[in-house]
C-alpha atoms as a PDB file:
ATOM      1  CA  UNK A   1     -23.910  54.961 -61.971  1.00  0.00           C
ATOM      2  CA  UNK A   2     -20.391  55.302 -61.129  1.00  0.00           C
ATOM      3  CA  UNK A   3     -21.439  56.219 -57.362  1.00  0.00           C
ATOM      4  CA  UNK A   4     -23.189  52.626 -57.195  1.00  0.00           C
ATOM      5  CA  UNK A   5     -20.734  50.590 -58.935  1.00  0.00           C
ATOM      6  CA  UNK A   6     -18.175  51.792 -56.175  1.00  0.00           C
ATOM      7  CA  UNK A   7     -20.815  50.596 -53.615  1.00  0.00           C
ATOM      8  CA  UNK A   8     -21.399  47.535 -55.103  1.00  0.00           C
ATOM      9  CA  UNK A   9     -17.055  46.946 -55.304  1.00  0.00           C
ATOM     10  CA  UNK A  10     -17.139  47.547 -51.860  1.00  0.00           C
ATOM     11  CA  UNK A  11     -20.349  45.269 -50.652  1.00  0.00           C
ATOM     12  CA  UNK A  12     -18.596  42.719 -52.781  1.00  0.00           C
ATOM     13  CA  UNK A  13     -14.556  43.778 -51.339  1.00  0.00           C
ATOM     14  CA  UNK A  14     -16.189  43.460 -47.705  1.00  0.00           C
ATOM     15  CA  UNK A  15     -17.830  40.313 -47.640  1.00  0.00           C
ATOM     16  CA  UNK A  16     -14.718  38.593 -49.236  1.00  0.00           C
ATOM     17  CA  UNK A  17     -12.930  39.916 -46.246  1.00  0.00           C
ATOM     18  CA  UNK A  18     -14.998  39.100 -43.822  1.00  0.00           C
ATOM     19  CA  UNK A  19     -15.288  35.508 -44.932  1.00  0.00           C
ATOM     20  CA  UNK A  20     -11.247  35.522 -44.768  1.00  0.00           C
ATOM     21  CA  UNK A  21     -11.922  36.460 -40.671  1.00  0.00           C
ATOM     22  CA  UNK A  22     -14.278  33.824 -40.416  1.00  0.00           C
ATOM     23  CA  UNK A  23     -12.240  31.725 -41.837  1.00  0.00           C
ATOM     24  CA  UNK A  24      -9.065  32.552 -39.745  1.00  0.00           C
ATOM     25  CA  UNK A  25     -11.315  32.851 -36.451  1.00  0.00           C
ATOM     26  CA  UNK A  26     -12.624  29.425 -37.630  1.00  0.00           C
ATOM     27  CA  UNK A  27      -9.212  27.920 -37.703  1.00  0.00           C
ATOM     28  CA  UNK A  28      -7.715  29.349 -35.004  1.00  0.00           C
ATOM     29  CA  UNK A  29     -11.088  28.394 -32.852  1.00  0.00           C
ATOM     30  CA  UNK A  30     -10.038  24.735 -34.339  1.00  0.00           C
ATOM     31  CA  UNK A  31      -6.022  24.958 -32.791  1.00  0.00           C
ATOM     32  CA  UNK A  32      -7.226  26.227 -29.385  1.00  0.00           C
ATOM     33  CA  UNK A  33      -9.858  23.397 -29.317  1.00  0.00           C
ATOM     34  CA  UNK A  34      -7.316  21.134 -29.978  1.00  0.00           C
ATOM     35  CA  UNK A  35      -4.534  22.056 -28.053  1.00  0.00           C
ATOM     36  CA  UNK A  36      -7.387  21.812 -24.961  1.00  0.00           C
ATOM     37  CA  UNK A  37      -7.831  18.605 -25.913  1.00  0.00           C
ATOM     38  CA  UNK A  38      -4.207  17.451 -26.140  1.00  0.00           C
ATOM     39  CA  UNK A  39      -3.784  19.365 -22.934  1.00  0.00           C
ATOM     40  CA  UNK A  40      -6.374  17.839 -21.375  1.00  0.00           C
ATOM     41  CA  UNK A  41      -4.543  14.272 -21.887  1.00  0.00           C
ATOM     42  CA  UNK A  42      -1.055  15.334 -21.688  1.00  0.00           C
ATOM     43  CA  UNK A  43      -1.421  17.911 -18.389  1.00  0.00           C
ATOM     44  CA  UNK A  44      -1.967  14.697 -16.078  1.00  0.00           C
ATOM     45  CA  UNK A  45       0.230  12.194 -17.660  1.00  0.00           C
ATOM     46  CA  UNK A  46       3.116  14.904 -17.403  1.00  0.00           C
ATOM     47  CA  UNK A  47       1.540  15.439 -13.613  1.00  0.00           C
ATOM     48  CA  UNK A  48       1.564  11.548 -12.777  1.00  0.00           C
ATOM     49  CA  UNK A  49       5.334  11.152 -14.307  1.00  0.00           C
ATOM     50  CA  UNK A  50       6.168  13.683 -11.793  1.00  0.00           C
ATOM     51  CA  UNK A  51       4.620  12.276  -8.843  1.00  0.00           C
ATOM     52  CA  UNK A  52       6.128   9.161  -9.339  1.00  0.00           C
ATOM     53  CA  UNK A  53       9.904  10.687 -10.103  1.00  0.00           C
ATOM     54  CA  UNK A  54       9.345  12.751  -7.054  1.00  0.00           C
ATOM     55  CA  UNK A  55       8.132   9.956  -4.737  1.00  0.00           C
ATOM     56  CA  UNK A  56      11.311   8.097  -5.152  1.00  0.00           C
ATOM     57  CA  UNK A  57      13.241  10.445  -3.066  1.00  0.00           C
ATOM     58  CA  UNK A  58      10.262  10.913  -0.868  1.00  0.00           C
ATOM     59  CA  UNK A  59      10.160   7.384  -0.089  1.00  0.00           C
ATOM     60  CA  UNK A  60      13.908   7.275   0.236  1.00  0.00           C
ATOM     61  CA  UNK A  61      13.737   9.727   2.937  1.00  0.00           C
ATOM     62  CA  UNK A  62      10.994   7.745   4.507  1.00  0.00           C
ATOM     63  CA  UNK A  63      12.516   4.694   4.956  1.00  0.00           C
ATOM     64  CA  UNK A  64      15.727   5.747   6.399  1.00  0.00           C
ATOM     65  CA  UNK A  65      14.227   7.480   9.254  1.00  0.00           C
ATOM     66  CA  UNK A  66      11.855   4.476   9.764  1.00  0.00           C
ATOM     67  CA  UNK A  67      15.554   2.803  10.203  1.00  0.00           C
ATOM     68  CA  UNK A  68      16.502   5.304  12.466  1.00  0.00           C
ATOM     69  CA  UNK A  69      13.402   5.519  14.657  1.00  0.00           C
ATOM     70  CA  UNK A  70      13.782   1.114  14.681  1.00  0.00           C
ATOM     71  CA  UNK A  71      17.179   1.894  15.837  1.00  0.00           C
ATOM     72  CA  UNK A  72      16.546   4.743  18.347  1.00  0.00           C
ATOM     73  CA  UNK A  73      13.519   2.642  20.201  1.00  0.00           C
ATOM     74  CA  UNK A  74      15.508  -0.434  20.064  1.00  0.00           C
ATOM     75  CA  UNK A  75      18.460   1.518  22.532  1.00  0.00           C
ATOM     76  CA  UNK A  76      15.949   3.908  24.238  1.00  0.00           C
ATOM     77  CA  UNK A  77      12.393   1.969  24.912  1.00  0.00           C
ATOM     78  CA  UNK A  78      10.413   4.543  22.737  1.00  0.00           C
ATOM     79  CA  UNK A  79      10.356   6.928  19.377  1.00  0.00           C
ATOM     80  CA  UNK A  80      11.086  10.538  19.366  1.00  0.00           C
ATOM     81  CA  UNK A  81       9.067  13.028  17.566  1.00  0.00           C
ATOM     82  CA  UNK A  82      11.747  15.377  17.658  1.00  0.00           C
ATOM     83  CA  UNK A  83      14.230  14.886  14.376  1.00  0.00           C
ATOM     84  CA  UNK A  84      16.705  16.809  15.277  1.00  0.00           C
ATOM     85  CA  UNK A  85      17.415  14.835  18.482  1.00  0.00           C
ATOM     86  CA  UNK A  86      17.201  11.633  16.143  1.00  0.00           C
ATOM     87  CA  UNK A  87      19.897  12.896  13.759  1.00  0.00           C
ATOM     88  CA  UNK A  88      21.982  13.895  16.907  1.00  0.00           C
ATOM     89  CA  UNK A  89      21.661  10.087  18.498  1.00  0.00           C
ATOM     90  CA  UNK A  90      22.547   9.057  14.741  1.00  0.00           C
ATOM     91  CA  UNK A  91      25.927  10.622  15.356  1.00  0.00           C
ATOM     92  CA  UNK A  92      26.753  10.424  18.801  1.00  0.00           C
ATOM     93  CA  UNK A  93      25.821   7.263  19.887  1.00  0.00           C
ATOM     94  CA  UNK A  94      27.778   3.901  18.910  1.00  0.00           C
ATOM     95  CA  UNK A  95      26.300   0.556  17.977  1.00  0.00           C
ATOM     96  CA  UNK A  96      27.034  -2.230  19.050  1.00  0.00           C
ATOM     97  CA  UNK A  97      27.344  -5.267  16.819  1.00  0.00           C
ATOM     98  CA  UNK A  98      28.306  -8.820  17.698  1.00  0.00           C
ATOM     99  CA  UNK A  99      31.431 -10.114  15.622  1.00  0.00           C
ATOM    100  CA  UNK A 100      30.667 -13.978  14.514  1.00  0.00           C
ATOM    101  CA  UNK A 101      32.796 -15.915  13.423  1.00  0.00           C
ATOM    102  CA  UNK A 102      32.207 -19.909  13.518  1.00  0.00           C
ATOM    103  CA  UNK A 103      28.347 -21.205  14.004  1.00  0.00           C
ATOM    104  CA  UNK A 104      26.585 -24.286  15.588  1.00  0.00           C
ATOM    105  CA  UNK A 105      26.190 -27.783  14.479  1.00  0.00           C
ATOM    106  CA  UNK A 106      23.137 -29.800  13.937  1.00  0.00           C
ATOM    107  CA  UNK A 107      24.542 -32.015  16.312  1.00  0.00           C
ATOM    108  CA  UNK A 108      25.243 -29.512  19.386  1.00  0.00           C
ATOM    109  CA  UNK A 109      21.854 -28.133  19.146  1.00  0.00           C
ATOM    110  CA  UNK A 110      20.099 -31.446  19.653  1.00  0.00           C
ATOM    111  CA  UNK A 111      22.414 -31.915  21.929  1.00  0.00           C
ATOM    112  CA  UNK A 112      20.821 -28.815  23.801  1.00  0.00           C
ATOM    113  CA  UNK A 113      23.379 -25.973  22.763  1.00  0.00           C
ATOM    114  CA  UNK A 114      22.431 -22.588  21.646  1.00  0.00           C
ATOM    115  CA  UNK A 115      24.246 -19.197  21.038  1.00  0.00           C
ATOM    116  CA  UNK A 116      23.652 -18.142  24.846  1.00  0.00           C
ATOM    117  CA  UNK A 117      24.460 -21.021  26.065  1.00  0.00           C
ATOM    118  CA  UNK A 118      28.094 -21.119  23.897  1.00  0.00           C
ATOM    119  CA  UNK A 119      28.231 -17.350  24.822  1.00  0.00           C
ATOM    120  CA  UNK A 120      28.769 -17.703  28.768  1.00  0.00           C
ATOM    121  CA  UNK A 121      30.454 -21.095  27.801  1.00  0.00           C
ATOM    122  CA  UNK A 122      33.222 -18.772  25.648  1.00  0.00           C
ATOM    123  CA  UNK A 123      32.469 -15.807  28.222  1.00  0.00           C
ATOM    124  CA  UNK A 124      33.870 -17.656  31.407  1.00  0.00           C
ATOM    125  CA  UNK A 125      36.704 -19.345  29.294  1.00  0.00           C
ATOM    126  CA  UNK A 126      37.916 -15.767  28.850  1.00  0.00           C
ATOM    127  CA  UNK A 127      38.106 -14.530  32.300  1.00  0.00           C
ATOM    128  CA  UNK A 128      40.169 -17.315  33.218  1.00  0.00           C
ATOM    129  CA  UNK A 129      42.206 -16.790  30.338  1.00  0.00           C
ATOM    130  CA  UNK A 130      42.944 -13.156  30.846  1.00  0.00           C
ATOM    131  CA  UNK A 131      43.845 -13.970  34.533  1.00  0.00           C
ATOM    132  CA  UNK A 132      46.367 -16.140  33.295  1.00  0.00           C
ATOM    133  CA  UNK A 133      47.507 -14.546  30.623  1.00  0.00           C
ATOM    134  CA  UNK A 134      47.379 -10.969  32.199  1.00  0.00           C
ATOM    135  CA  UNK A 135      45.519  -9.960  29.066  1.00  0.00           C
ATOM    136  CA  UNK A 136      45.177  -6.137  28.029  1.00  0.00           C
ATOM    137  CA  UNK A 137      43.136  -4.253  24.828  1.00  0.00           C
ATOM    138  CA  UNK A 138      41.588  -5.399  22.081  1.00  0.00           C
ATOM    139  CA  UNK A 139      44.568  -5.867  19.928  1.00  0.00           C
ATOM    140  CA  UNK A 140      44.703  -9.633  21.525  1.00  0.00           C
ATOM    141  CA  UNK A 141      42.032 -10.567  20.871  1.00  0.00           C
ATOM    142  CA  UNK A 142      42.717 -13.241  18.523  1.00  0.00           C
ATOM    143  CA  UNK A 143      45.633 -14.495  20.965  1.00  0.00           C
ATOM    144  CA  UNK A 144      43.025 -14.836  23.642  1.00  0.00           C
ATOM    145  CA  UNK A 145      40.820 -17.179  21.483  1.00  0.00           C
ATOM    146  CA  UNK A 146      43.473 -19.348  20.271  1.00  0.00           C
ATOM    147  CA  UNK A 147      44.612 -19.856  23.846  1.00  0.00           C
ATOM    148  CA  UNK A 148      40.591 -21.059  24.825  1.00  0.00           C
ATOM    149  CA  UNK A 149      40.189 -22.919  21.997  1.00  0.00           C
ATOM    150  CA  UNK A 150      43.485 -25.309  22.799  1.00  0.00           C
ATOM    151  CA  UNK A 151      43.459 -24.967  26.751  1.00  0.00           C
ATOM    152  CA  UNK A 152      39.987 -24.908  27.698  1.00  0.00           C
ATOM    153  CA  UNK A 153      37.994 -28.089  28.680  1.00  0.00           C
ATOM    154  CA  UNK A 154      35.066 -26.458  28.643  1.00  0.00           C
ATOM    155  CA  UNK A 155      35.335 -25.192  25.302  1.00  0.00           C
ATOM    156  CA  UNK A 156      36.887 -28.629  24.268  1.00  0.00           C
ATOM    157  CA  UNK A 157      34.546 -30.605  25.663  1.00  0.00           C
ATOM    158  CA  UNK A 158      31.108 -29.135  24.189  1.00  0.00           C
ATOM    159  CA  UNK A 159      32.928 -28.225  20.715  1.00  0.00           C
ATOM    160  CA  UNK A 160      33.354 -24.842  20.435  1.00  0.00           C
ATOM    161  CA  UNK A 161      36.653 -24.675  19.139  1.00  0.00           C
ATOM    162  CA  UNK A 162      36.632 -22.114  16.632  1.00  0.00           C
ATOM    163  CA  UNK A 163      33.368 -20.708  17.516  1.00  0.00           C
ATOM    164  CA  UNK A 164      33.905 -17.087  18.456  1.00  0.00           C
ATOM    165  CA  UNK A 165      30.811 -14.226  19.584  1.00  0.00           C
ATOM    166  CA  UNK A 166      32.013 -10.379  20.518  1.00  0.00           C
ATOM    167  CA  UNK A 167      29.728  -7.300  20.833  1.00  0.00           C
ATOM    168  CA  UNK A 168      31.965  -4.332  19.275  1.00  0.00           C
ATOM    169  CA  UNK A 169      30.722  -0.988  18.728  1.00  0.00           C
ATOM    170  CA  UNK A 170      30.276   0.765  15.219  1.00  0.00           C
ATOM    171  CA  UNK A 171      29.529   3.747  13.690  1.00  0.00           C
ATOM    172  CA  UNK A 172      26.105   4.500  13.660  1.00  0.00           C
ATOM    173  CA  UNK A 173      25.630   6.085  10.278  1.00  0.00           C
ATOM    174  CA  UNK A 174      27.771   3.596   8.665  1.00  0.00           C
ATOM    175  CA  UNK A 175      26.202   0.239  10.526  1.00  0.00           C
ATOM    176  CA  UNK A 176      22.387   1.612   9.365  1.00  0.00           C
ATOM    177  CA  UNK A 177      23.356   2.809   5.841  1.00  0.00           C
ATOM    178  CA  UNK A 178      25.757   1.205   4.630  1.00  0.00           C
ATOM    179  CA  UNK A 179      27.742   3.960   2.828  1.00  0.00           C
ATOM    180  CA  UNK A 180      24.406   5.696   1.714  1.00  0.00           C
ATOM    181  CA  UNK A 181      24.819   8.798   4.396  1.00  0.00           C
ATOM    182  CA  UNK A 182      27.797  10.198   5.971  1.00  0.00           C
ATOM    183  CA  UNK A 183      27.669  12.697   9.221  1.00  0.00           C
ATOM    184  CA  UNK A 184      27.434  15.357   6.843  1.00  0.00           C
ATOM    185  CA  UNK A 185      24.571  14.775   5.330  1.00  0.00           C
ATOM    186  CA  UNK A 186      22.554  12.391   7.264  1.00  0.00           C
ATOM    187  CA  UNK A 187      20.522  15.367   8.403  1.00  0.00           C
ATOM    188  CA  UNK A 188      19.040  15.640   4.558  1.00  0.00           C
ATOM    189  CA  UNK A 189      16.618  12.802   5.790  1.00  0.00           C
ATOM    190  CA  UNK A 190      14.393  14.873   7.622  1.00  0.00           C
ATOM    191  CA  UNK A 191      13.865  17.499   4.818  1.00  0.00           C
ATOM    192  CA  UNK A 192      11.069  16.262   2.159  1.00  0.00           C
ATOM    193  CA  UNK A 193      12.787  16.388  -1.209  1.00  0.00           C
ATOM    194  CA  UNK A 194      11.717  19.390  -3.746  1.00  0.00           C
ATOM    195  CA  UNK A 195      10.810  21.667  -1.159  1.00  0.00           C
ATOM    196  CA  UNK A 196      12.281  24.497   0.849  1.00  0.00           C
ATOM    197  CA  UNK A 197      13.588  22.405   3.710  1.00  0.00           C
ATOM    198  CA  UNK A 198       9.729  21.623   5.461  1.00  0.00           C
ATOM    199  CA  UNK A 199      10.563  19.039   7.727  1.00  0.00           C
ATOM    200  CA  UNK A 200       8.411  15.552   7.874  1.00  0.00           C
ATOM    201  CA  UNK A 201       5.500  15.594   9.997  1.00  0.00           C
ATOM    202  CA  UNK A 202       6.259  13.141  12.942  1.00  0.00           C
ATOM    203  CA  UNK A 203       3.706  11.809  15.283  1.00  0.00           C
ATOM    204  CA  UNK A 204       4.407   9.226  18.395  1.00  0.00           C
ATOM    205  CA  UNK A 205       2.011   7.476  20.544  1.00  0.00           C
ATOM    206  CA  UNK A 206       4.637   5.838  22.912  1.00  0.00           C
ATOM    207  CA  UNK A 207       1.136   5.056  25.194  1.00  0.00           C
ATOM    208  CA  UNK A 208      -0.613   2.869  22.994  1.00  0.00           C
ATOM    209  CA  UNK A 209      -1.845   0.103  24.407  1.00  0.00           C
ATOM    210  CA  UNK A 210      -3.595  -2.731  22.105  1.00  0.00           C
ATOM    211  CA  UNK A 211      -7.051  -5.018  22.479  1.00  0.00           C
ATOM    212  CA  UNK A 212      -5.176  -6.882  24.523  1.00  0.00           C
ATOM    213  CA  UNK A 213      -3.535  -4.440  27.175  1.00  0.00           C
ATOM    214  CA  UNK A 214      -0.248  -4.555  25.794  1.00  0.00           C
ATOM    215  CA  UNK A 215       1.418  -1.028  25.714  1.00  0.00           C
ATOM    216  CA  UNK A 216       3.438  -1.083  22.379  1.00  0.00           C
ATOM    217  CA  UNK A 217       5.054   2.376  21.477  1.00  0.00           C
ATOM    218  CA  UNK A 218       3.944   3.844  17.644  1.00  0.00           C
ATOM    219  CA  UNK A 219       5.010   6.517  15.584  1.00  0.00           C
ATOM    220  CA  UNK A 220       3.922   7.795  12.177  1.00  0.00           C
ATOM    221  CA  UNK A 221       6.061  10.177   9.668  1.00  0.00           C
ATOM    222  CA  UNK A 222       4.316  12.049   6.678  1.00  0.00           C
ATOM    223  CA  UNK A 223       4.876  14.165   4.174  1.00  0.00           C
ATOM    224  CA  UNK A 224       1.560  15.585   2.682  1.00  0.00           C
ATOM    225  CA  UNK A 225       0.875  16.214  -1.339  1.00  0.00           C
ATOM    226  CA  UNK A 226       0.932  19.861  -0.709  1.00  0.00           C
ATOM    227  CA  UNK A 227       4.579  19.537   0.145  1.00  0.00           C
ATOM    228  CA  UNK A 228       6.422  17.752  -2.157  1.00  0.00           C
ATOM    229  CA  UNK A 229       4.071  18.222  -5.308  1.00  0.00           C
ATOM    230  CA  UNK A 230       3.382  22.324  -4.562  1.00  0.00           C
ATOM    231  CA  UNK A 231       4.579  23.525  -8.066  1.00  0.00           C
ATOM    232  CA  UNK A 232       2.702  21.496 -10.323  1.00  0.00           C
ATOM    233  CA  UNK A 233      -0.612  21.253 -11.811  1.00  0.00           C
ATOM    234  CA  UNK A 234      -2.424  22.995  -8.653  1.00  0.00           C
ATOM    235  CA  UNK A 235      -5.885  21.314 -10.446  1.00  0.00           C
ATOM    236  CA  UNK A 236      -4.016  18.218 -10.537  1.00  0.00           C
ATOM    237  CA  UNK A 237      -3.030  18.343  -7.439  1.00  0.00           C
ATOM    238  CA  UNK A 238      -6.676  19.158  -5.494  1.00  0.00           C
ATOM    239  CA  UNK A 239      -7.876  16.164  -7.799  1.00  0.00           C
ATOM    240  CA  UNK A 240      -5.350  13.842  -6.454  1.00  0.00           C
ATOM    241  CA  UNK A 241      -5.861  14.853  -2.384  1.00  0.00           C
ATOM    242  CA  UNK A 242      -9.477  14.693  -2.849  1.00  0.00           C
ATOM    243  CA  UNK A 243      -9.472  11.721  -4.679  1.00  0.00           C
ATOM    244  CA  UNK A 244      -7.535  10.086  -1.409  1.00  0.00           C
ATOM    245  CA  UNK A 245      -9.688  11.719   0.966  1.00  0.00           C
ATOM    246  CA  UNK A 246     -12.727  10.341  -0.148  1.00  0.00           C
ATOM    247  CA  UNK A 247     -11.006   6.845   0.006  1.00  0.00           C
ATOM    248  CA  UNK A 248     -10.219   7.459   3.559  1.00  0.00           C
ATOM    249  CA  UNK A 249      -6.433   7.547   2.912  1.00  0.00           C
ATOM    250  CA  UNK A 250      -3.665  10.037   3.790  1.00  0.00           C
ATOM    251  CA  UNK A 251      -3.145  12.368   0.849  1.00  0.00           C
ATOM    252  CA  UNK A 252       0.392  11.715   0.778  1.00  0.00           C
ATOM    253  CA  UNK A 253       3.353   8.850   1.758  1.00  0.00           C
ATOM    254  CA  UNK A 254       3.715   8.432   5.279  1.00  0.00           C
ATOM    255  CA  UNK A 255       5.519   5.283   7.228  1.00  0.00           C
ATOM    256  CA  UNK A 256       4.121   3.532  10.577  1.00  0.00           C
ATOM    257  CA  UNK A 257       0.462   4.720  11.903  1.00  0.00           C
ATOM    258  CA  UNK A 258      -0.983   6.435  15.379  1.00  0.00           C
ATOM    259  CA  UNK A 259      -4.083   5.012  14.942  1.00  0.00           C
ATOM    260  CA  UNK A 260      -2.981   1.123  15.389  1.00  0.00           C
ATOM    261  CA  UNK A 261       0.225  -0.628  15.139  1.00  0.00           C
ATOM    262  CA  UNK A 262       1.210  -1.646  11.017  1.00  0.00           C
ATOM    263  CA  UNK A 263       4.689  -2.798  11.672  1.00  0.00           C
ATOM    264  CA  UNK A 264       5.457   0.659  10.931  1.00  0.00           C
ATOM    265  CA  UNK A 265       4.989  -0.456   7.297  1.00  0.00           C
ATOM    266  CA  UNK A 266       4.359   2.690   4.054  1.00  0.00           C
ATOM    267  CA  UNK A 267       1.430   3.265   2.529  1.00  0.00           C
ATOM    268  CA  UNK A 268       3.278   2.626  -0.804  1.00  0.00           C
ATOM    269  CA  UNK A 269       4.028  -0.805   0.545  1.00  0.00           C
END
């Protein structure tokens, strides 16, 4: 008797444990299913907040050298695939502005006047006035005008006292940007942010030639999802370049196009 009441404690002992591990298993089943779940919602807003912080700088980066490539075609005739010979004309190479100061009347220009036209006007008033005046440098400047604007007939006679037009030459950097970049650290623009210095992809089709046989010169500069988004949700990620893929999109920001011209707009804009 004693021999099967101790079996009987023990039947009775084992089942009360094992319904405590079923009921622990049961509840931490329950946590695990729902931190899943609140994974499941949180993992891609967290992953879309980061895209979107991320793509700022991207886009930053973007746009300047789609300045700079505006810039270099305007001097050269073309766009240059090769960034580190952009960033080099960047600081090396002057631009030249033109200095305003006074501006047309309604009156002059139905009279037939326009900027060129006040330009040579203003342009041969000033070789006649350095002859006389034996002028030298830029420092007088303003002396020169002042003399054209009370001696000249020309200048008197079509109104154009006052009205002033120079080309001077700039800094670069400074003209394009404003203060945003100096020469030490213009070159960051060709490095897409939150990786380990990759470079932009850049792509020029200085051939193109449109429908209509005009040859206009293209470029395109990307920066794919694998770049700047590497170290986050890698599921995330796939969804997000496959998603674009099967819209026929770039998976990624990119200015300008090779396959047509776009105005060398983003695909953000």
């Amino acid at each position: 008797w004693v021999f099967e009441g101790t079996i009987r404690d023990n039947l009775k002992f084992n089942k009360k444990n094992m319904k405590i591990v079923i009921r622990v298993l049961l509840g931490i089943a329950v946590v695990f299913m729902a931190y899943l779940c609140v994974n499941s919602v949180v993992t891609p807003i967290r992953f879309e907040e980061a895209r979107v912080q991320r793509e700022v700088k991207v886009i930053n980066n973007l746009v300047s050298l789609r300045t700079a490539e505006a810039q270099f075609r305007l001097d050269k005739g073309y766009f240059t695939a090769d960034l580190d010979s952009l960033i080099d004309y960047l600081k090396t190479t002057p631009k030249k502005e033109v200095y305003k100061v006074g501006s047309l009347t309604e009156k002059q220009m139905e009279d037939g006047m326009t900027e060129n036209k006040a330009a040579k006007i203003l342009e041969r008033a000033r070789l006649k006035a350095q002859r006389k005046m034996k002028f030298q440098g830029t420092d007088s400047l303003d002396l020169l005008y002042n003399y054209i604007w009370e001696k000249d007939r020309e200048v008197k006679a079509t109104g154009l006292r006052g009205f002033r037009r120079d080309t001077i030459l700039t800094n670069m950097i400074q003209a394009l940007y404003k203060g945003q970049y100096t020469e030490e650290t213009i070159g960051e623009i060709v490095y897409i942010p939150y990786t380990d210095n990759v470079k932009f992809e850049v792509e020029t089709n200085n051939e193109y030639t449109t429908s209509q046989g005009i040859k206009v010169p293209i470029f395109e500069i990307r920066a794919h999802y694998d770049t700047y988004l590497h170290d986050l949700n890698n599921q995330e990620r796939v969804n997000l370049i496959d998603k674009e893929e099967k819209l026929d999109h770039y998976p990624g920001l990119k200015v300008g196009s090779v396959d047509a011209p776009n105005n060398n707009a983003g695909n953000w804009e």
